[in-house]
Protein backbone atom coordinates (compact mmCIF):
# COMPACT_ATOMS: atom_id res chain seq x y z
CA UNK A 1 -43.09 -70.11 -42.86
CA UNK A 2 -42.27 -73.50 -41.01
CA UNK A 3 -42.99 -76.81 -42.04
CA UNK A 4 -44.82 -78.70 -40.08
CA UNK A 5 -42.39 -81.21 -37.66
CA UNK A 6 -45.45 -82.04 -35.74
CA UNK A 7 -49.07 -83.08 -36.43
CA UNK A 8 -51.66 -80.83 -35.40
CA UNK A 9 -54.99 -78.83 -35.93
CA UNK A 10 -55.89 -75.12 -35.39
CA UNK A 11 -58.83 -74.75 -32.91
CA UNK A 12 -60.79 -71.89 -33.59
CA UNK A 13 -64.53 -71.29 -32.58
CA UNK A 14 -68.12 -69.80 -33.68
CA UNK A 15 -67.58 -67.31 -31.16
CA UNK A 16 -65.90 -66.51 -28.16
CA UNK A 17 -66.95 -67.72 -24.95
CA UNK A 18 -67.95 -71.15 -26.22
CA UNK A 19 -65.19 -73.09 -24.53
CA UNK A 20 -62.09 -73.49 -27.15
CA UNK A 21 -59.79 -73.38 -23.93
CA UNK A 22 -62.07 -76.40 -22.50
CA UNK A 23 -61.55 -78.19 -26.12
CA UNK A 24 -58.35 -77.83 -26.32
CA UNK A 25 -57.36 -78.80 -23.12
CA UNK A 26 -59.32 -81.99 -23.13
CA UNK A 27 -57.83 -83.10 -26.43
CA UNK A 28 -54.03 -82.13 -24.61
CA UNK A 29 -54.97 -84.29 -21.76
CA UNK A 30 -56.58 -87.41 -23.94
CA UNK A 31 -53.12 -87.17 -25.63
CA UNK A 32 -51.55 -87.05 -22.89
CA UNK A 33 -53.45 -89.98 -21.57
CA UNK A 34 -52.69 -92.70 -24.61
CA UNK A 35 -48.82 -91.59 -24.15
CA UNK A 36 -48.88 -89.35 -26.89
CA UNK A 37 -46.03 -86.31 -26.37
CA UNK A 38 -48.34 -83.15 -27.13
CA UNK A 39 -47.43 -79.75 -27.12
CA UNK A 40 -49.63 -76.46 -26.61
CA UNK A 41 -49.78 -73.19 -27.74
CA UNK A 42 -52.25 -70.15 -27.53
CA UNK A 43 -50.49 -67.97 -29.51
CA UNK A 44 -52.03 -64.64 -28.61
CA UNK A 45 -54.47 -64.08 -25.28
CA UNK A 46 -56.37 -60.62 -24.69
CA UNK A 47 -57.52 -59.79 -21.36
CA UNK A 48 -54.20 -61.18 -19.07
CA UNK A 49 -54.40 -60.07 -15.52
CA UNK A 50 -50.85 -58.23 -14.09
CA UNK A 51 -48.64 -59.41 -11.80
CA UNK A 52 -45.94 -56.91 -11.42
CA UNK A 53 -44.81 -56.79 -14.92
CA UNK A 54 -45.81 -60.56 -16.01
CA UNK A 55 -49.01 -60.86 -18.10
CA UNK A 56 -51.15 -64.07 -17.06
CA UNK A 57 -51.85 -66.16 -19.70
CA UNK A 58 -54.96 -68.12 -18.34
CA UNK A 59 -55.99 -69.85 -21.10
CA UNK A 60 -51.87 -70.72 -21.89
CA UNK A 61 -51.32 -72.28 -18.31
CA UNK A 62 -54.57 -73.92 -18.31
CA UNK A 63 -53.37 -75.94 -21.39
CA UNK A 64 -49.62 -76.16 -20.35
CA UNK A 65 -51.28 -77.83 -17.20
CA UNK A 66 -53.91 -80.32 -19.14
CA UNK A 67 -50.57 -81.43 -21.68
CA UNK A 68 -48.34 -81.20 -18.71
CA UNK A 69 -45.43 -79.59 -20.47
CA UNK A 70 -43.03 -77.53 -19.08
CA UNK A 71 -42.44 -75.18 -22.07
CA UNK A 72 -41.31 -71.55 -21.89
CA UNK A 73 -44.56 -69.23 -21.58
CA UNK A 74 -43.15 -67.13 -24.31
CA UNK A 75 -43.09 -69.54 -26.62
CA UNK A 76 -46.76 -71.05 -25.46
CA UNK A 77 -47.94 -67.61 -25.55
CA UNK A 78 -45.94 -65.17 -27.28
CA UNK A 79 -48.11 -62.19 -27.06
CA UNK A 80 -50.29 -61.44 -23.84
CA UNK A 81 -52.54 -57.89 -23.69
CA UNK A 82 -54.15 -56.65 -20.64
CA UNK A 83 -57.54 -55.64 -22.24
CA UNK A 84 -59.94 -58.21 -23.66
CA UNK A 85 -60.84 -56.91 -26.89
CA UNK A 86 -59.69 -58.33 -30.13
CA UNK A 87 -55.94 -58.38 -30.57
CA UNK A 88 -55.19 -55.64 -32.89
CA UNK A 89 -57.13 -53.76 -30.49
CA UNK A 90 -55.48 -54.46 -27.72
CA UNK A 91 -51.50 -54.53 -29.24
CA UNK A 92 -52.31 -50.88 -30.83
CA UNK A 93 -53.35 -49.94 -27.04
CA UNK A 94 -50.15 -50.81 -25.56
CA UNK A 95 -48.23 -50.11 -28.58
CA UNK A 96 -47.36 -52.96 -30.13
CA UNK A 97 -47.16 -54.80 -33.57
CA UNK A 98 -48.13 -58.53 -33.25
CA UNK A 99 -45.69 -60.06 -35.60
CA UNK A 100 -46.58 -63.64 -37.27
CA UNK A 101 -43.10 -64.46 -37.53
CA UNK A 102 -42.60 -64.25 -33.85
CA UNK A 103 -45.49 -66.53 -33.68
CA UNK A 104 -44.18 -68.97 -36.51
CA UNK A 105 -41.00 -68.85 -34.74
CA UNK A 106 -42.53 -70.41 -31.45
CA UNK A 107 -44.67 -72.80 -33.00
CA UNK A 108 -41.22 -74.14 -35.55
CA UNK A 109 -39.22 -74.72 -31.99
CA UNK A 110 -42.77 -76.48 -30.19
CA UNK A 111 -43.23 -78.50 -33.02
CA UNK A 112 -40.06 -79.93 -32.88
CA UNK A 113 -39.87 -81.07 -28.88
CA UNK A 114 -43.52 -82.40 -29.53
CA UNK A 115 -45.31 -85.10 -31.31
CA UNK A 116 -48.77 -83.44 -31.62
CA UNK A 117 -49.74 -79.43 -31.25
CA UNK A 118 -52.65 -78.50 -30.47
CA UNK A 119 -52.73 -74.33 -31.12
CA UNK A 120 -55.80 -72.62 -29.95
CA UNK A 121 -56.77 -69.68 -31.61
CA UNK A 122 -58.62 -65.99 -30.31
CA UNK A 123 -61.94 -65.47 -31.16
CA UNK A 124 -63.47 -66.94 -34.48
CA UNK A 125 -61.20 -67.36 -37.96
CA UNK A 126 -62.32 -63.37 -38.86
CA UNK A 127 -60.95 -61.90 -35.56
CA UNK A 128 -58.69 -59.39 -36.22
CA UNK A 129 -54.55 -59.61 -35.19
CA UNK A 130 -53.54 -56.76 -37.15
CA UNK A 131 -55.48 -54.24 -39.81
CA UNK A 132 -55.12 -56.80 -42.88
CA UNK A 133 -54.81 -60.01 -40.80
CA UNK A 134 -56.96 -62.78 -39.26
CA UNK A 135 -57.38 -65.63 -37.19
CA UNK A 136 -57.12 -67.61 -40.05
CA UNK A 137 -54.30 -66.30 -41.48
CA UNK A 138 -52.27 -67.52 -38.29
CA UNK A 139 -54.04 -70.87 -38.97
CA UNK A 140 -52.89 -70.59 -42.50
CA UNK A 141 -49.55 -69.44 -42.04
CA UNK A 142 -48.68 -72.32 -39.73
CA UNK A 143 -50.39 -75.40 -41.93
CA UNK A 144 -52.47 -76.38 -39.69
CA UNK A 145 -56.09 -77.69 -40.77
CA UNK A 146 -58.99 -76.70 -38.51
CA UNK A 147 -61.45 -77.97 -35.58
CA UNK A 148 -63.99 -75.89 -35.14
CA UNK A 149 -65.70 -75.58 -31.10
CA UNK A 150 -69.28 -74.50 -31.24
CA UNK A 151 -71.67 -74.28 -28.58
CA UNK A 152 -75.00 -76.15 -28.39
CA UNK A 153 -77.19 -73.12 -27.58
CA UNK A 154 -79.84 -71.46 -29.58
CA UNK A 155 -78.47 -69.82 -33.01
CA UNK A 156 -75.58 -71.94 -33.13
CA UNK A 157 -76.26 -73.98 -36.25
CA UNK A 158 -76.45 -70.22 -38.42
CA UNK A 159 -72.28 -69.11 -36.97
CA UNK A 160 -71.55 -73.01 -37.05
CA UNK A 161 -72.34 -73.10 -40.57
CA UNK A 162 -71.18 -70.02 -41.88
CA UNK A 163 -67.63 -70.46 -39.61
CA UNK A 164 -67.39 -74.16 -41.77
CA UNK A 165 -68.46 -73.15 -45.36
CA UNK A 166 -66.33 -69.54 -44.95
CA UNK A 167 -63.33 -71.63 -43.83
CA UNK A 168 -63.80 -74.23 -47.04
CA UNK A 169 -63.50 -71.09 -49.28
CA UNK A 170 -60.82 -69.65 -47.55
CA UNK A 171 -59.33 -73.07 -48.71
CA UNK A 172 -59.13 -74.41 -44.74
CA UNK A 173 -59.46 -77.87 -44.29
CA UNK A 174 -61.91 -78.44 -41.31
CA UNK A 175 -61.24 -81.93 -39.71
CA UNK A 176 -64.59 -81.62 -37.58
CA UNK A 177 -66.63 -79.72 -35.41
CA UNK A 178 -67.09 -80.18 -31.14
CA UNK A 179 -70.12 -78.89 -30.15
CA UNK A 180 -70.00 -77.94 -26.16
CA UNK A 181 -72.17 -77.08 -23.29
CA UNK A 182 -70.98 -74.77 -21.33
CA UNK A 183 -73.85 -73.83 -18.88
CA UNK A 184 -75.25 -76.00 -15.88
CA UNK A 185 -78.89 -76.65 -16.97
CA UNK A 186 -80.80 -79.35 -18.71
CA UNK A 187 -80.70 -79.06 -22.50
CA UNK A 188 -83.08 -76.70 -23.87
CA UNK A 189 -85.12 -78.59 -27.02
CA UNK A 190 -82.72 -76.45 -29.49
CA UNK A 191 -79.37 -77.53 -27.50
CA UNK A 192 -81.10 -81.67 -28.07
CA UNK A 193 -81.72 -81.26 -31.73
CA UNK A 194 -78.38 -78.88 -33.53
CA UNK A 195 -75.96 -81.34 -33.06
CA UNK A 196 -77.94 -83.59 -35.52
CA UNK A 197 -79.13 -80.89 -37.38
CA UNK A 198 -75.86 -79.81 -37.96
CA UNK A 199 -75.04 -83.33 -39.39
CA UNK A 200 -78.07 -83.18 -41.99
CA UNK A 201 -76.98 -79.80 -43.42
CA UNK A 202 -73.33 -80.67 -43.72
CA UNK A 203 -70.63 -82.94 -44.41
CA UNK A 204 -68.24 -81.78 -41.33
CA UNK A 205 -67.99 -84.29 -39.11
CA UNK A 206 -68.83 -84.18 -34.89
CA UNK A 207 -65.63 -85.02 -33.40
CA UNK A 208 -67.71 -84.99 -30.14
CA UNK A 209 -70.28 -83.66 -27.99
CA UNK A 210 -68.64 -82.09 -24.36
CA UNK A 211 -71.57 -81.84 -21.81
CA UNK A 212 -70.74 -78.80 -18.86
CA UNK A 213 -68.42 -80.17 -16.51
CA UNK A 214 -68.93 -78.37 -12.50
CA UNK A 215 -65.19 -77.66 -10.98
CA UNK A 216 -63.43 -76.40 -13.58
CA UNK A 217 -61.78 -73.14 -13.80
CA UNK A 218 -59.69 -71.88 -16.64
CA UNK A 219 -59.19 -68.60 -15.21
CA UNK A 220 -58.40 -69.83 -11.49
CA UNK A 221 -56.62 -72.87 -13.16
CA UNK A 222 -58.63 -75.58 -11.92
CA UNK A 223 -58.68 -78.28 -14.56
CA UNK A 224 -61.40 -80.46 -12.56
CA UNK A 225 -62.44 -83.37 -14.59
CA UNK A 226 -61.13 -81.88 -17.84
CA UNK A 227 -59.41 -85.32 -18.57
CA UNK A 228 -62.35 -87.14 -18.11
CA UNK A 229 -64.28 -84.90 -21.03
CA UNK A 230 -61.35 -86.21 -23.44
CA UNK A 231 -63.44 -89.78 -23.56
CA UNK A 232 -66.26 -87.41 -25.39
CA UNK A 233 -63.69 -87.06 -27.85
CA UNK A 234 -62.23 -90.81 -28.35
CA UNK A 235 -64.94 -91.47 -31.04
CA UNK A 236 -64.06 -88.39 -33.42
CA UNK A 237 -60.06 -89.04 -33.28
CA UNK A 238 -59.67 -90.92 -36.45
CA UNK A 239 -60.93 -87.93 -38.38
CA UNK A 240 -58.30 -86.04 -37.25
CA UNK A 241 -55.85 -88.02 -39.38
CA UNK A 242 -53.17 -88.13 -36.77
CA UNK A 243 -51.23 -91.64 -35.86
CA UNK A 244 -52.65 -92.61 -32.58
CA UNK A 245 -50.20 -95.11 -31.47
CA UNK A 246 -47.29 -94.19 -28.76
């Protein structure tokens, strides 16, 4: 198990689909922006088109673009499965064990070429990587607290709040929640009022509030104005308990 050499959160979501890759991106590039050395990693991605024999890691280049590193992809991304289902799923498919120490391994040699990591997760913290292994065991086994990426739609305040109290009796430590609209459309009356719901029913902070953002493309790898959503974020950074300063 490594010890953490870099600063760094665990991004996991309500859900999938409700823009983790988007979050973690923008917090690479607003990094990146204040001169901050940040590394990525999506340590396991589901659904990777072929190219010959190479798996592409969308979601991996997307945020090796946003940081603007140049790390090895099979460190970024250690495991890549054609078929988007669940990872333990998709490894027993093709035959393979997903090993956390491979994973661990990655993260040790990232975290010690970068200042911050920011390690996006598959899914929500229950998603399964192997039979008797989690999403949040991957969190836990690399010591990295938690930011949680929710969207603003209908029925998010019921997985946003069970995703924050399961995590504080897993014994996570959840720095904050970003709530994220990922549609074009003007806010329905339930997407105006969870955020601040949210807030009234618990103590998790909002690190920030994304609103959608047209020309962006994590599967074609078009970041489009992802750096500019890091300024939704600027507000929420000192929960994150990270030193700020180049």
């Amino acid at each position: 198990m490594p010890d953490a050499m870099a600063q760094g959160f665990f991004i996991t979501g309500t859900d999938t689909g409700v823009g983790k890759t988007v979050v973690s991106a923008a917090f690479a590039a607003l990094f990146k922006k204040r001169g901050l050395d940040v590394g990525v990693m999506k340590p396991i991605q589901t659904g990777c088109a072929s190219r010959g024999n190479d798996r592409i890691a969308s979601d991996a280049r997307f945020l090796m673009r946003a940081a603007e590193v140049d790390d090895a992809l099979d460190r970024v991304c250690p495991y890549r499965f054609k078929d988007p289902v669940a990872p333990w799923v998709a490894a027993e498919r093709e035959g393979v064990a997903i090993e956390l120490d491979r994973i661990a391994s990655a993260y040790e040699f990232l975290s010690s070429r970068h200042r911050i990591m920011v390690v996006e997760g598959i899914g929500g913290l229950l998603t399964p990587i192997t039979p008797t292994l989690a999403a949040m065991d991957l969190a836990r086994l690399l010591k990295l607290p938690l930011v949680v990426v929710a969207s603003t739609r209908l029925g998010t305040l019921n997985h946003t709040l069970l995703t924050v109290r399961w995590a504080h009796q897993a014994g996570a430590r959840v720095l904050g929640v970003v709530f994220n609209h990922p549609i074009r459309s003007a806010p329905s009356l339930a997407e105006k009022t969870n955020p601040e719901v949210f807030s009234r029913l618990s103590s998790v902070p909002i690190l920030g509030m994304l609103p959608f953002t047209a020309g962006m493309s994590v599967e074609r790898g078009r970041l489009g104005r992802v750096r500019g959503l890091g300024d939704h974020l600027n507000e929420g950074l000192h929960h994150l308990g990270i030193e700020l300063n180049p």
